[in-house]
C-alpha atoms as a PDB file:
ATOM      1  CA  UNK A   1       0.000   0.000   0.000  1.00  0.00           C
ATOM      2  CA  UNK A   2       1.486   3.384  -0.967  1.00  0.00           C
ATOM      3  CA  UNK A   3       2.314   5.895   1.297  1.00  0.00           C
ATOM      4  CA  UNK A   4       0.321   8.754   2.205  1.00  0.00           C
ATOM      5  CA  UNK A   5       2.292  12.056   1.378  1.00  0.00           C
ATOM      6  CA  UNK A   6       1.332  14.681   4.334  1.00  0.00           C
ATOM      7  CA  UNK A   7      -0.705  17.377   3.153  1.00  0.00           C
ATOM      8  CA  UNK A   8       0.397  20.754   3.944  1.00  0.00           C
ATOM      9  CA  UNK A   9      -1.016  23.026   7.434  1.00  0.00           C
ATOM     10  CA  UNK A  10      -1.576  25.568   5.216  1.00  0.00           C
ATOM     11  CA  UNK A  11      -2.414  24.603   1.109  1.00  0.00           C
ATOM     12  CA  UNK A  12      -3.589  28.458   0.486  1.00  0.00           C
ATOM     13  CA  UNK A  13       0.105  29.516   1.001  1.00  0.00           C
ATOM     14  CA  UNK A  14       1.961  26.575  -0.457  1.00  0.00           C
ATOM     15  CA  UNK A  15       5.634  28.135  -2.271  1.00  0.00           C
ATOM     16  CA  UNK A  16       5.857  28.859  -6.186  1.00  0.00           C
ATOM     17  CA  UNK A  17       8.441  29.668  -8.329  1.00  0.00           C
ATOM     18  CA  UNK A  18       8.389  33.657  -9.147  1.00  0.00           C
ATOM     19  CA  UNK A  19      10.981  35.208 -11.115  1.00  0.00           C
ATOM     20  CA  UNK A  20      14.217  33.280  -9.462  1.00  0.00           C
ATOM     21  CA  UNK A  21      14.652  30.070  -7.001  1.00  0.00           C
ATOM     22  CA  UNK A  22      17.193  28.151  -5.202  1.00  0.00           C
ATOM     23  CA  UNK A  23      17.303  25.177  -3.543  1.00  0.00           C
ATOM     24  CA  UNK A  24      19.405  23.140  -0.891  1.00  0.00           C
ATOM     25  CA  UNK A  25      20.371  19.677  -2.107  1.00  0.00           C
ATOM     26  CA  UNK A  26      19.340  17.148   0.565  1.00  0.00           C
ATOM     27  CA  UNK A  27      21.818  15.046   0.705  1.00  0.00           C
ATOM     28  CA  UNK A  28      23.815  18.660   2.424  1.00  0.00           C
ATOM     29  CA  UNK A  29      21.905  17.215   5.577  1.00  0.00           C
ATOM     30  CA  UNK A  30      21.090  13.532   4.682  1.00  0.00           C
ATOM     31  CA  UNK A  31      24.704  12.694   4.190  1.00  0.00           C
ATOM     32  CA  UNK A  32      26.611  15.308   6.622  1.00  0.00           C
ATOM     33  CA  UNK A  33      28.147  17.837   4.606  1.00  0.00           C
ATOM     34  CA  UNK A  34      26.942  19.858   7.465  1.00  0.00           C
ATOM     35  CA  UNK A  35      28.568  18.328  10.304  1.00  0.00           C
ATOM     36  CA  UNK A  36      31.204  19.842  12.053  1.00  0.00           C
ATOM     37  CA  UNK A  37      30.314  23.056  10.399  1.00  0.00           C
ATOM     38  CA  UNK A  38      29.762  26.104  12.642  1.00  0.00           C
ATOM     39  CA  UNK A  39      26.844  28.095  13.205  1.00  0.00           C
ATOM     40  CA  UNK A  40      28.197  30.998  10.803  1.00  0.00           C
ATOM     41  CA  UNK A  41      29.655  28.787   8.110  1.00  0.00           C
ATOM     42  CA  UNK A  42      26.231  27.302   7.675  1.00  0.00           C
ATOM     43  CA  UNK A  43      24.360  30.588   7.423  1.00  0.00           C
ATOM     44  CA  UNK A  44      26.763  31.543   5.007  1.00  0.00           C
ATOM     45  CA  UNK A  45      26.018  28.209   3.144  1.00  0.00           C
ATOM     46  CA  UNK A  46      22.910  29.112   3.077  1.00  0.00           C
ATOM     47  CA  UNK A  47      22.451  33.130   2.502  1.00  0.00           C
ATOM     48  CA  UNK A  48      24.639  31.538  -0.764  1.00  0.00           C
ATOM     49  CA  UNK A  49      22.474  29.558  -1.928  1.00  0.00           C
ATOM     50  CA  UNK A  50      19.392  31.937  -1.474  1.00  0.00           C
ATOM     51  CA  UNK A  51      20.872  34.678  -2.997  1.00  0.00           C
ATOM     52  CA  UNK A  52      22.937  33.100  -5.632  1.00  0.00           C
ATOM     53  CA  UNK A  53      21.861  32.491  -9.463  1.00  0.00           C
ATOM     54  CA  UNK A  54      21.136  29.259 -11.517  1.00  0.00           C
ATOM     55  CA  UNK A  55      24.705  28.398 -11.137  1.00  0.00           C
ATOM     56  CA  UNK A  56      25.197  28.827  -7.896  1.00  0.00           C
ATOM     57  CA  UNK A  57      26.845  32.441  -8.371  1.00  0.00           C
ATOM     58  CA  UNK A  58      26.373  35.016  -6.098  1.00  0.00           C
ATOM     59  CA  UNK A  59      27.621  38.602  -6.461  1.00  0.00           C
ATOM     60  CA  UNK A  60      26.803  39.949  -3.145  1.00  0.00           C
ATOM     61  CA  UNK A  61      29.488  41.656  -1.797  1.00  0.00           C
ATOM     62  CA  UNK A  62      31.272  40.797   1.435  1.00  0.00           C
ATOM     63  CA  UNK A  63      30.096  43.751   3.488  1.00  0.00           C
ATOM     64  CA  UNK A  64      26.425  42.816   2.338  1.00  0.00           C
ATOM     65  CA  UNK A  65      26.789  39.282   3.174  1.00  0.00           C
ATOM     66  CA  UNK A  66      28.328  40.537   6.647  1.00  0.00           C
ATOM     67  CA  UNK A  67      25.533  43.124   7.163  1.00  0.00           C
ATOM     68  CA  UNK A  68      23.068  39.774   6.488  1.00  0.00           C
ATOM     69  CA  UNK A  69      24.592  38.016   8.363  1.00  0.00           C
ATOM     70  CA  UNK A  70      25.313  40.311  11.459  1.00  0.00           C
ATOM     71  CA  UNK A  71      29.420  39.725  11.433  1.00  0.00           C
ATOM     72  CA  UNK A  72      30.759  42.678  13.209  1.00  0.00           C
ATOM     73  CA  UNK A  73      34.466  41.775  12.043  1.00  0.00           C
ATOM     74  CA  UNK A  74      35.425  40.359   8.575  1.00  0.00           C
ATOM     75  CA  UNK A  75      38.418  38.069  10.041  1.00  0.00           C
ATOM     76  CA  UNK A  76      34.424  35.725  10.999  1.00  0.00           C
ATOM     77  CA  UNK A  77      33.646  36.170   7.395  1.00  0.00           C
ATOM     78  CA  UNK A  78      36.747  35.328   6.115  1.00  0.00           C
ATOM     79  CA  UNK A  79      37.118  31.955   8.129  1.00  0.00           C
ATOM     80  CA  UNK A  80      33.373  30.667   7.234  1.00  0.00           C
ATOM     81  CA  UNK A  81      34.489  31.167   3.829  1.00  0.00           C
ATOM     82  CA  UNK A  82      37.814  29.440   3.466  1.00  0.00           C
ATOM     83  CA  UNK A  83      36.028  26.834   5.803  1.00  0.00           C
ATOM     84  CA  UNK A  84      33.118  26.247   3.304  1.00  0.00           C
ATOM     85  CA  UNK A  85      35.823  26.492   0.348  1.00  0.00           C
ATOM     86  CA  UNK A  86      38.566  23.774   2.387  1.00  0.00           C
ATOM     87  CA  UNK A  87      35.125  21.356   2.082  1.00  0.00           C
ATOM     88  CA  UNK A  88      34.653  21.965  -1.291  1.00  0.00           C
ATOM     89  CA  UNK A  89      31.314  23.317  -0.938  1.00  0.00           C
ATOM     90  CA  UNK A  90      31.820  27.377  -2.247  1.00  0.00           C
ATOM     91  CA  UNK A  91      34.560  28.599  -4.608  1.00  0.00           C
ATOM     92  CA  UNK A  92      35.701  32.473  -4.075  1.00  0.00           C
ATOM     93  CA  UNK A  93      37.712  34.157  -6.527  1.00  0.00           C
ATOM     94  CA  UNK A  94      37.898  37.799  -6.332  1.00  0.00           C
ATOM     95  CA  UNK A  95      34.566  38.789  -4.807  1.00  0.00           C
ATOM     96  CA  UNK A  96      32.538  36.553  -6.568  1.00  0.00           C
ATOM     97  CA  UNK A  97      30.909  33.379  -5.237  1.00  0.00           C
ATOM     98  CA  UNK A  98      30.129  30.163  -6.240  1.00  0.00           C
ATOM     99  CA  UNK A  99      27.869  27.737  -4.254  1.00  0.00           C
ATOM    100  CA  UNK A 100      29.350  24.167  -5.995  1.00  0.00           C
ATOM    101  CA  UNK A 101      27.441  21.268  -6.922  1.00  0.00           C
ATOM    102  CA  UNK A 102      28.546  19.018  -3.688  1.00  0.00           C
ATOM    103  CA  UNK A 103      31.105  16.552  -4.278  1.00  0.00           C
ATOM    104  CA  UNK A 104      30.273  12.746  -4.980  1.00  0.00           C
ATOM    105  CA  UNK A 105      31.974  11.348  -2.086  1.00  0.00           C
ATOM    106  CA  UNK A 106      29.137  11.687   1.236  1.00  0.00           C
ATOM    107  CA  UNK A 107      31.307  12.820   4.273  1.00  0.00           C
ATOM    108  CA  UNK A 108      29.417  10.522   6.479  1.00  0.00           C
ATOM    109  CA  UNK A 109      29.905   7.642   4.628  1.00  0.00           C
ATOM    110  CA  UNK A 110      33.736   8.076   4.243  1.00  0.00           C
ATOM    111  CA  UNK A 111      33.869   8.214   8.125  1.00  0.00           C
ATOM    112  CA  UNK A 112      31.434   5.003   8.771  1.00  0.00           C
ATOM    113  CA  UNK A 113      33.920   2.667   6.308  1.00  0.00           C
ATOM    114  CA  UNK A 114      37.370   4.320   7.621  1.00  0.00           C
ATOM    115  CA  UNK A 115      39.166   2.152  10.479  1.00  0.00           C
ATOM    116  CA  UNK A 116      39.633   3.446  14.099  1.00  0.00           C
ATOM    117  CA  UNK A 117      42.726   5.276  14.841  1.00  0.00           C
ATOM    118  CA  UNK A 118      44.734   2.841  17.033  1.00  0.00           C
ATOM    119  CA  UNK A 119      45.167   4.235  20.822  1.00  0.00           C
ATOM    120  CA  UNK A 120      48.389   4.718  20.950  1.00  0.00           C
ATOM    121  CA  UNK A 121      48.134   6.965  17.454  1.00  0.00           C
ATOM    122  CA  UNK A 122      49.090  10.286  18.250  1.00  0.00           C
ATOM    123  CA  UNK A 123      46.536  12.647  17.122  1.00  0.00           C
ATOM    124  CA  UNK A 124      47.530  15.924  14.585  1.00  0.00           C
ATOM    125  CA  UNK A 125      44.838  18.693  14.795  1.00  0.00           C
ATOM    126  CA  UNK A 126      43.696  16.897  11.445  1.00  0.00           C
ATOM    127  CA  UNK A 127      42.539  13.715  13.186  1.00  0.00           C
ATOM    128  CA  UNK A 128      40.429  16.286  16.541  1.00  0.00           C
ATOM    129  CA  UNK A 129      36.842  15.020  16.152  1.00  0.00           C
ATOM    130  CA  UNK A 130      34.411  17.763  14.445  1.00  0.00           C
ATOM    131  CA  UNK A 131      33.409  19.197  17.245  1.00  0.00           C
ATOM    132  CA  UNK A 132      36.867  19.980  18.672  1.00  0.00           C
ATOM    133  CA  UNK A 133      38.176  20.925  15.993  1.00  0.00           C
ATOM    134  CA  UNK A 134      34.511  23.401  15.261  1.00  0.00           C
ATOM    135  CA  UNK A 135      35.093  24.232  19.147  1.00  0.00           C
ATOM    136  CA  UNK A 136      38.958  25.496  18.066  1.00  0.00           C
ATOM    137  CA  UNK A 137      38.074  27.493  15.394  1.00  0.00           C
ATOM    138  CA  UNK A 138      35.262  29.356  16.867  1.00  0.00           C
ATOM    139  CA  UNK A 139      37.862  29.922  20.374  1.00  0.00           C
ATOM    140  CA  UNK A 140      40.227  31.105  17.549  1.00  0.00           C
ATOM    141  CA  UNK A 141      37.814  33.932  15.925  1.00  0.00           C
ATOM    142  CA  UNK A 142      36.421  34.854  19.210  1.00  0.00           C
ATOM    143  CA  UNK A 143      40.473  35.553  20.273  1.00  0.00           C
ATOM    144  CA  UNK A 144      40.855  37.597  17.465  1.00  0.00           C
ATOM    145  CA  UNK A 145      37.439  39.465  17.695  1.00  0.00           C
ATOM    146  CA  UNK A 146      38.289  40.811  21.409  1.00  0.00           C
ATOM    147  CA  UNK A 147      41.994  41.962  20.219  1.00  0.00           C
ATOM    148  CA  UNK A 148      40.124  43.957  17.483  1.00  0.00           C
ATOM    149  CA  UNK A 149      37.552  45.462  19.475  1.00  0.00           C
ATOM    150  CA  UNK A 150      40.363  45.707  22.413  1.00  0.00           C
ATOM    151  CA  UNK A 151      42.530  48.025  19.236  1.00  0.00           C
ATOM    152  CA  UNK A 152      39.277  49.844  18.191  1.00  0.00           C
ATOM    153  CA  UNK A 153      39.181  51.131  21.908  1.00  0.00           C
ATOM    154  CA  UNK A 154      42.794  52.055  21.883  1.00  0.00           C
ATOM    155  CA  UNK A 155      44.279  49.330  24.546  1.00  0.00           C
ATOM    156  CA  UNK A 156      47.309  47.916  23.248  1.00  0.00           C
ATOM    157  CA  UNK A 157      48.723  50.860  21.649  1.00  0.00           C
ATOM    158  CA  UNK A 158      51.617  52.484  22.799  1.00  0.00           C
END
């Protein structure tokens, strides 16, 4: 027997296609391309592929996307986007954006079918689990966010 699809809470405002669309492919979530990413890298991910064309171009500027975004120091803006670009997910060349069609190989799946790290492995910041390594990073802008605001009020300088 076929399954029911659920119907909508509200069919007089389902979504239609005006003018231009975007979409987020599912397997972003359904296969982890998401994991491990902070909170800001996947906004970015996805103010890109809102505001971005039919291939995955976007020519919003970085002070726009920071203004979206509420990024009081470009240094955040900067990491989110070399992170989303180190996991193949955005190409950046000279102001322009790309959002990229995601890469064949599921994230999730290559960490199910690699072997365990042996105990007595000693562990580069490479092999940190997500999360320490997402915990690192965002300790790391944080750092650099207080020295800027500490230089905007003048403490530091001789």
């Amino acid at each position: 027997m076929p399954k029911l699809r659920p119907q909508p809470p509200r069919p007089d405002r389902r979504r239609s296609i005006r003018g231009s669309f975007s979409w987020i492919d599912h397997r972003f979530l359904r296969e982890g391309f998401d994991e491990g990413l902070t909170r800001l890298e996947k906004l970015l991910y996805f103010v890109l592929v809102a505001v971005s064309n039919q291939d995955g171009v976007s020519f919003y500027s970085d002070a726009r996307l920071a203004e979206l975004l509420d990024i009081r120091f470009l240094h955040e803006l900067e990491a989110a986007r070399n992170e989303l670009a180190a996991r193949d997910l955005v190409a950046y060349i000279g102001g322009i954006y790309q959002v990229l069609d995601l890469p064949v190989g599921s994230p999730r799946k290559a960490r199910e079918s690699s072997p365990p790290l042996p105990d007595h492995t000693l562990r580069s910041s490479s092999s940190l689990p997500r999360v320490r390594k997402t915990a690192l990073r965002e300790a790391a802008s944080d750092l650099e966010s207080v020295k800027q605001l500490l230089e905007r009020w003048g403490w530091g300088k001789t």
